[in-house]
N, C-alpha and C. Protein backbone atom coordinates (compact mmCIF):
# COMPACT_ATOMS: atom_id res chain seq x y z
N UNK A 1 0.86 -1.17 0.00
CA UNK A 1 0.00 0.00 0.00
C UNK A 1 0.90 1.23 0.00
N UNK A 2 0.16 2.25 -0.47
CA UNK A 2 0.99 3.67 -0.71
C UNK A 2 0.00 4.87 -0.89
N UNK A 3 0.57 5.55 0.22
CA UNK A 3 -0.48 6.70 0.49
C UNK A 3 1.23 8.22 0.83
N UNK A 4 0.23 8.92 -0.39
CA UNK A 4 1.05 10.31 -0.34
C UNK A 4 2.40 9.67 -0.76
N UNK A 5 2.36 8.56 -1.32
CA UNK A 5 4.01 8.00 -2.03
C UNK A 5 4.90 7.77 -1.07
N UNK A 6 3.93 7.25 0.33
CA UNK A 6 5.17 6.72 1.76
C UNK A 6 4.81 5.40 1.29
N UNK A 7 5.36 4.17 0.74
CA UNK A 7 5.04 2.37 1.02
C UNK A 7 4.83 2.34 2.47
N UNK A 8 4.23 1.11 2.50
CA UNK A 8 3.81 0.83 3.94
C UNK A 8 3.24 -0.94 3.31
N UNK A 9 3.10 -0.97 5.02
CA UNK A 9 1.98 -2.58 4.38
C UNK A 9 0.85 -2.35 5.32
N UNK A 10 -0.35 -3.48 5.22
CA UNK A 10 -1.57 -2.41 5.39
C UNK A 10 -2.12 -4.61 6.02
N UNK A 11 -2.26 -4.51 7.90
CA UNK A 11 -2.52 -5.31 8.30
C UNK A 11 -4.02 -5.72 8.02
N UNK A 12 -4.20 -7.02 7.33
CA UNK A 12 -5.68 -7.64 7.69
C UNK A 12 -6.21 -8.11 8.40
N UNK A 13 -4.83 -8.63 9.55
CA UNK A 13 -5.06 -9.43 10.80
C UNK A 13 -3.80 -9.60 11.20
N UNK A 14 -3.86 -9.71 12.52
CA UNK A 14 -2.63 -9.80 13.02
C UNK A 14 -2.97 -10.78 14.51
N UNK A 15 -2.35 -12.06 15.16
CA UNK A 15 -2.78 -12.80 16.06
C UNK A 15 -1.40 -12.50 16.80
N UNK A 16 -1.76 -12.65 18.09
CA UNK A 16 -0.72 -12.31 19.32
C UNK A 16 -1.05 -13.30 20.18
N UNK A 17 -0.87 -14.00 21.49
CA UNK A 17 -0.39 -14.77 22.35
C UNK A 17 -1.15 -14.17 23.48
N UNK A 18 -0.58 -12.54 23.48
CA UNK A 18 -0.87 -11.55 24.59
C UNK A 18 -2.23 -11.33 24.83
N UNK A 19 -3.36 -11.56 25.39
CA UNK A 19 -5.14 -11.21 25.26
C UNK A 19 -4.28 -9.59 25.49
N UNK A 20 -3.33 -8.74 26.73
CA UNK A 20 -3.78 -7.46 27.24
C UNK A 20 -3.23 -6.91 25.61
N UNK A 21 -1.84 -7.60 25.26
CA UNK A 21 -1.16 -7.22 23.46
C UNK A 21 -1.85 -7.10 22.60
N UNK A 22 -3.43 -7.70 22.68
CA UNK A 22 -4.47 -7.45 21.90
C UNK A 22 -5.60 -6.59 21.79
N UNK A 23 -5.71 -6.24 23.13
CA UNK A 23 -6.51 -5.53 23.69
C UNK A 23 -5.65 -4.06 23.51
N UNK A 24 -4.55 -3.80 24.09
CA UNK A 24 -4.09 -2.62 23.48
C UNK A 24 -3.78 -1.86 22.01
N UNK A 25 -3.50 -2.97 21.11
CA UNK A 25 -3.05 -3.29 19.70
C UNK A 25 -4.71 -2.24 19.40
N UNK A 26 -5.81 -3.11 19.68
CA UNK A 26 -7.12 -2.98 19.13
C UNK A 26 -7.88 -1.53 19.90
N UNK A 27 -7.32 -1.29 20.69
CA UNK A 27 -8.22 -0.02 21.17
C UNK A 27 -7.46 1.44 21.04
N UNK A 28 -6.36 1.59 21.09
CA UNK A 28 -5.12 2.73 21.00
C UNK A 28 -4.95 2.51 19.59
N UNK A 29 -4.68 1.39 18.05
CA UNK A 29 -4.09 1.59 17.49
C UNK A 29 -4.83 1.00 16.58
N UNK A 30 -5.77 0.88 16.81
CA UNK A 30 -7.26 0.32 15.87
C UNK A 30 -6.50 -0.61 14.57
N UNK A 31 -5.61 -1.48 15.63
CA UNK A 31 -5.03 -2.86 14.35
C UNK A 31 -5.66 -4.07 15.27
N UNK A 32 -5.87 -4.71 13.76
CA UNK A 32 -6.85 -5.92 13.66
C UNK A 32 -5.91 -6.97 14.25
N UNK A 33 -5.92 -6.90 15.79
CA UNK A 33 -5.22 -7.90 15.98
C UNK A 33 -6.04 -8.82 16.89
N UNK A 34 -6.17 -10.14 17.14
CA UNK A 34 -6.66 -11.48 17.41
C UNK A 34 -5.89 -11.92 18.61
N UNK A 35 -6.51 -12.81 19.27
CA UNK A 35 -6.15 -13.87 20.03
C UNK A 35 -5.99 -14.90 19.84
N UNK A 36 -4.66 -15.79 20.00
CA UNK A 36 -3.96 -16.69 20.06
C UNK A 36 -3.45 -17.52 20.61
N UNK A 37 -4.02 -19.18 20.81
CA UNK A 37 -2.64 -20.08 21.49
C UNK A 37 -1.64 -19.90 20.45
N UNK A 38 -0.64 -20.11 20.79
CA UNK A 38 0.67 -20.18 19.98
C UNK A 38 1.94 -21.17 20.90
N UNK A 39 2.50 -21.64 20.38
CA UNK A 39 3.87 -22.57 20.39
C UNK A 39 4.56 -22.28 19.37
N UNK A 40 6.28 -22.49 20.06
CA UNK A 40 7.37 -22.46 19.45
C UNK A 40 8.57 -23.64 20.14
N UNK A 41 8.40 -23.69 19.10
CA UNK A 41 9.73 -25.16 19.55
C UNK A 41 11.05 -24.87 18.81
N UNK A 42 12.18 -24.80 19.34
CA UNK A 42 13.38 -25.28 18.21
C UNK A 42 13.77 -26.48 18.88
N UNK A 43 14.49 -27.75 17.81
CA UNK A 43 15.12 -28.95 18.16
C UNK A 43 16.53 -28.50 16.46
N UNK A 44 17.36 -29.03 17.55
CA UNK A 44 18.83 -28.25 16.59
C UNK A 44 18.35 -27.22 15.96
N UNK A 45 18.56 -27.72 14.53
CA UNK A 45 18.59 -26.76 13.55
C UNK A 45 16.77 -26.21 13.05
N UNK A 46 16.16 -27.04 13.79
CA UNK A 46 14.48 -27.31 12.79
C UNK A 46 14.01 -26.38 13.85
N UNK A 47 13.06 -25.51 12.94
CA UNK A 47 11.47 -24.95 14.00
C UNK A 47 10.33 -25.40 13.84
N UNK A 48 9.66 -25.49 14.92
CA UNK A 48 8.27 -25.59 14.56
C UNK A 48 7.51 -24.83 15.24
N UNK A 49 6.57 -24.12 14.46
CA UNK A 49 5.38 -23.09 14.79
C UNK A 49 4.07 -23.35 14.56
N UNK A 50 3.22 -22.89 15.98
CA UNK A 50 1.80 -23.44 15.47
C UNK A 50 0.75 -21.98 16.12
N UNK A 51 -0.23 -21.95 15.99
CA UNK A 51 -0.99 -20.90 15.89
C UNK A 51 -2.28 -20.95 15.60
N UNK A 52 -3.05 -21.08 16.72
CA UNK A 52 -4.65 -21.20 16.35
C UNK A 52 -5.47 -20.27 17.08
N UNK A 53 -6.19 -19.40 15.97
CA UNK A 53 -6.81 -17.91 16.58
C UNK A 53 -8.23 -19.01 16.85
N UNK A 54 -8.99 -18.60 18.00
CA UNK A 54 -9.84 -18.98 18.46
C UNK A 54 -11.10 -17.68 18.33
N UNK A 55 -12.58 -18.40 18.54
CA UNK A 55 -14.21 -16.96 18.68
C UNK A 55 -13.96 -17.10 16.96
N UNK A 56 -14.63 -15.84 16.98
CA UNK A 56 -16.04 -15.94 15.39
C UNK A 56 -14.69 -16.55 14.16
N UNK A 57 -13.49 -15.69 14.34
CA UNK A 57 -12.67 -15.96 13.15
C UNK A 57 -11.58 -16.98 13.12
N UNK A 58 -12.13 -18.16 13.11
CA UNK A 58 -10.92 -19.05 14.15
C UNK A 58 -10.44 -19.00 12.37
N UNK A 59 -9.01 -19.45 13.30
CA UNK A 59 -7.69 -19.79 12.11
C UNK A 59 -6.94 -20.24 12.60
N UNK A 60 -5.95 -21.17 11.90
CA UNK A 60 -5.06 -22.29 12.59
C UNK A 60 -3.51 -22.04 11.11
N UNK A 61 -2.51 -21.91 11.70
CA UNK A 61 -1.45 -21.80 10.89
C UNK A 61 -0.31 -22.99 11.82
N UNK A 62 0.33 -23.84 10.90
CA UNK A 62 1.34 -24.96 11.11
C UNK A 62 2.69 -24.96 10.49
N UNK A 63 3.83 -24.89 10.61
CA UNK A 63 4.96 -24.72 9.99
C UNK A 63 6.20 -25.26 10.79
N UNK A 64 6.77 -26.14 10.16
CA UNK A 64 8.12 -26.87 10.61
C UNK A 64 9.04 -26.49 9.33
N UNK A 65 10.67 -25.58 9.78
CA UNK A 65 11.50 -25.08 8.83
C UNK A 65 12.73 -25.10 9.37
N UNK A 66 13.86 -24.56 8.28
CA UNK A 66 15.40 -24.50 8.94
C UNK A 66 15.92 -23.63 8.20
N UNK A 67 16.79 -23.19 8.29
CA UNK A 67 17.59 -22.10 7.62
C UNK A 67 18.25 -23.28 6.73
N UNK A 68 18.86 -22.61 5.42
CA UNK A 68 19.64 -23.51 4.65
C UNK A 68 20.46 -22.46 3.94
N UNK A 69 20.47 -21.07 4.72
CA UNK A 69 21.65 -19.85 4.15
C UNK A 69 22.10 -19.37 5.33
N UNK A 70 22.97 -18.96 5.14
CA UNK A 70 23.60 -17.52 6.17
C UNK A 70 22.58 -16.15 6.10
N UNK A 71 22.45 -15.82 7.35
CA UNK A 71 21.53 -14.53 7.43
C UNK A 71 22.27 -13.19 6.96
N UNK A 72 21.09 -12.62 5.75
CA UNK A 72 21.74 -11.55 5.53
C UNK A 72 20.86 -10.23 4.92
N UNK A 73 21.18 -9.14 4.34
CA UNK A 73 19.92 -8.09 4.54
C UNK A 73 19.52 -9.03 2.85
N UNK A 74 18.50 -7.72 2.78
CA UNK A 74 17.81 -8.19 1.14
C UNK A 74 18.86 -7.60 -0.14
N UNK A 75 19.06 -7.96 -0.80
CA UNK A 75 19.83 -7.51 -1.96
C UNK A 75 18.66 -6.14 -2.24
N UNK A 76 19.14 -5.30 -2.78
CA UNK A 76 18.53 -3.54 -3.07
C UNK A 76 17.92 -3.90 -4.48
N UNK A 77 16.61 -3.61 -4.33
CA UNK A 77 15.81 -3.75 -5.66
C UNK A 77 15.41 -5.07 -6.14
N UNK A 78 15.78 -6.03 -4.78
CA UNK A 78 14.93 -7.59 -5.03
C UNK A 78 13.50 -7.28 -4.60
N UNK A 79 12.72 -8.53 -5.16
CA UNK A 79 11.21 -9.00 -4.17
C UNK A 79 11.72 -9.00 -2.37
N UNK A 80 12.81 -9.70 -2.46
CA UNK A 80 12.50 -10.20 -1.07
C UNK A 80 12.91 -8.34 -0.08
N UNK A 81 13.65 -7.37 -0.71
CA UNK A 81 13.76 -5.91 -0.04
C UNK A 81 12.33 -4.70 -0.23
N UNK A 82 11.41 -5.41 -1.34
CA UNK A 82 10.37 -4.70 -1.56
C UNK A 82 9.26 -5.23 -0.47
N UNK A 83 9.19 -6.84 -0.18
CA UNK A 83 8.39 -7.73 0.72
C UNK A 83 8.56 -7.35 2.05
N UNK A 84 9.69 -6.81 2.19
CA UNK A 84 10.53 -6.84 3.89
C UNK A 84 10.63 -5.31 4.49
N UNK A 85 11.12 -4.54 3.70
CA UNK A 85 11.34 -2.91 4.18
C UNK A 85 10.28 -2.06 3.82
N UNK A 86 9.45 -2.16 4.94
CA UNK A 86 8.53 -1.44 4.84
C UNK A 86 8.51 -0.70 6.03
N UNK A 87 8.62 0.41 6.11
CA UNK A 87 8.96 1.23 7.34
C UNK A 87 7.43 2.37 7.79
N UNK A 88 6.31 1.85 7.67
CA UNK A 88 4.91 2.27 7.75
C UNK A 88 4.10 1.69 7.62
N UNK A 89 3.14 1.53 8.30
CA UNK A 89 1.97 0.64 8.23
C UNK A 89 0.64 1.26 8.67
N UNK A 90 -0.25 0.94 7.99
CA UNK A 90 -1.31 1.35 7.53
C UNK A 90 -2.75 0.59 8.40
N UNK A 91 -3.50 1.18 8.94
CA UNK A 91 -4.98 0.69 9.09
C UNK A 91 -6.10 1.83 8.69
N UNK A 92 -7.01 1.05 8.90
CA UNK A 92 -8.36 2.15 9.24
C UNK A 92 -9.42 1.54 9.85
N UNK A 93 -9.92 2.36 10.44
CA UNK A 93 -11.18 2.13 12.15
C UNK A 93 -12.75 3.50 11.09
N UNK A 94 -13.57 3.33 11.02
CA UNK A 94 -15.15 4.00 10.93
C UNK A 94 -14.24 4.71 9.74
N UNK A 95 -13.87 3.75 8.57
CA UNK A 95 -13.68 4.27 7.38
C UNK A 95 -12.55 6.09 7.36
N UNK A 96 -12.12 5.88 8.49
CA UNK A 96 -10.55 6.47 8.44
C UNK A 96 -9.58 5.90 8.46
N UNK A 97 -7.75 6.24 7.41
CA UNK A 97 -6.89 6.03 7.16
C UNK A 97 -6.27 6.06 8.66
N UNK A 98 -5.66 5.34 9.15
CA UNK A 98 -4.33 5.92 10.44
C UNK A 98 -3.22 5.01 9.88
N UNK A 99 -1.76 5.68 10.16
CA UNK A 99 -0.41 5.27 9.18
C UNK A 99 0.09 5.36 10.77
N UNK A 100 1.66 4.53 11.23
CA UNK A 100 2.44 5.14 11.78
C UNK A 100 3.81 4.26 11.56
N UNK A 101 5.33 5.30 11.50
CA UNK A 101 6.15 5.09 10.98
C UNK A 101 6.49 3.79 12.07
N UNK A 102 7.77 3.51 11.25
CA UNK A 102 8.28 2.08 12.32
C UNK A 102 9.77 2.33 11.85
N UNK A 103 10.51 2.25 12.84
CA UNK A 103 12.03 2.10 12.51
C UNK A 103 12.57 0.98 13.14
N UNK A 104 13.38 0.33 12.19
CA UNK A 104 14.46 -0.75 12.64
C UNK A 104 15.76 -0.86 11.16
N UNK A 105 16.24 -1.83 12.70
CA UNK A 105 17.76 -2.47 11.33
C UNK A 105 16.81 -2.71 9.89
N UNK A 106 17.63 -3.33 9.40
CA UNK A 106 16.92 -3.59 7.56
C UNK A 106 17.04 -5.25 8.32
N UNK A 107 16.15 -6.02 7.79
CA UNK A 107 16.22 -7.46 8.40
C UNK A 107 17.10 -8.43 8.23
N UNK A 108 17.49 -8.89 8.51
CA UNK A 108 18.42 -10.34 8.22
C UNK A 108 17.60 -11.21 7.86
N UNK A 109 17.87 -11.92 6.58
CA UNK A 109 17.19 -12.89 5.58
C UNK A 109 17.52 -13.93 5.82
N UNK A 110 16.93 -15.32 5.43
CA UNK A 110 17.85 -16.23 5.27
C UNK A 110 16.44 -17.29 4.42
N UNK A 111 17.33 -18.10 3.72
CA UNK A 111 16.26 -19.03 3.01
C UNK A 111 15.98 -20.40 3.99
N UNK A 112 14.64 -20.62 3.71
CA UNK A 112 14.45 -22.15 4.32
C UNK A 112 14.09 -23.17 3.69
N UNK A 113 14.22 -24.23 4.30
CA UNK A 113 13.18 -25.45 4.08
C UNK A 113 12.10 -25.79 4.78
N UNK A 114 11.11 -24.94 4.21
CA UNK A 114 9.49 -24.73 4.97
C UNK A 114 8.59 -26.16 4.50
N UNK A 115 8.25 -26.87 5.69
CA UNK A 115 7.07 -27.00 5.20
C UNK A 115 5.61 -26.64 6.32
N UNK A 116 4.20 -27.02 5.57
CA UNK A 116 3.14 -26.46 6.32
C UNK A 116 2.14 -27.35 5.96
N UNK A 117 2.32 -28.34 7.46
CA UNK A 117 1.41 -29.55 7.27
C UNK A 117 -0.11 -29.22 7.23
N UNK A 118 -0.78 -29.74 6.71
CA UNK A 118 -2.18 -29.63 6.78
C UNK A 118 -2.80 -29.92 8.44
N UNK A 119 -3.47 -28.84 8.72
CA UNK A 119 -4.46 -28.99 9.81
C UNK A 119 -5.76 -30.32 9.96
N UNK A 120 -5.86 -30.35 10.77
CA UNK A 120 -7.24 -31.53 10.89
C UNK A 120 -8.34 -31.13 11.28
């Protein structure tokens, strides 16, 4: 998304762990954020992540992965630096725009071997 020619990315949902992380997220900053069990496991090199938003919009996300590069920023003018550096983000609450900036390092990348078992 791009408003006044700032990029940004523009949340549809966002699930947190935290009920109060959600509750603040949603009332101060009118982002669509959810409630979540969540788990994280690492064993050596492998992760596994799981994530099931629970109430009206349930959703369930599954993923076991590993790095198979060295971490490093995005090459300048790839997908993966247009996907990643986005330094603004975007909502809206009773059909108003609200933006606010975000600063950090530029990210450290790295490729995996994802997979994302099917739910039951």
């Amino acid at each position: 998304m791009s408003h006044i020619g700032r990029p940004g990315i523009y949340f549809f949902s966002l699930d947190a762990s935290h009920p109060l992380a959600v509750i603040v997220a949603r009332t101060f900053f009118q982002l669509p954020y959810y409630h979540a069990d969540m788990a994280f496991d690492k064993k050596e090199e492998r992760f596994s992540f799981w994530s099931l938003r629970k109430g009206k919009e349930e959703a369930e996300c599954k993923a076991v992965y590993r790095p198979i590069s060295p971490p490093a920023p995005a090459i300048p003018g790839s997908l993966d630096q247009w996907l990643t550096e986005r330094y603004r983000l975007y909502t809206t609450s009773k059909e108003q725009l609200y933006y606010e900036d975000i600063y950090h390092e530029p990210w450290q990348l790295q490729e995996v071997d994802a997979r994302f078992p099917l739910t039951e």
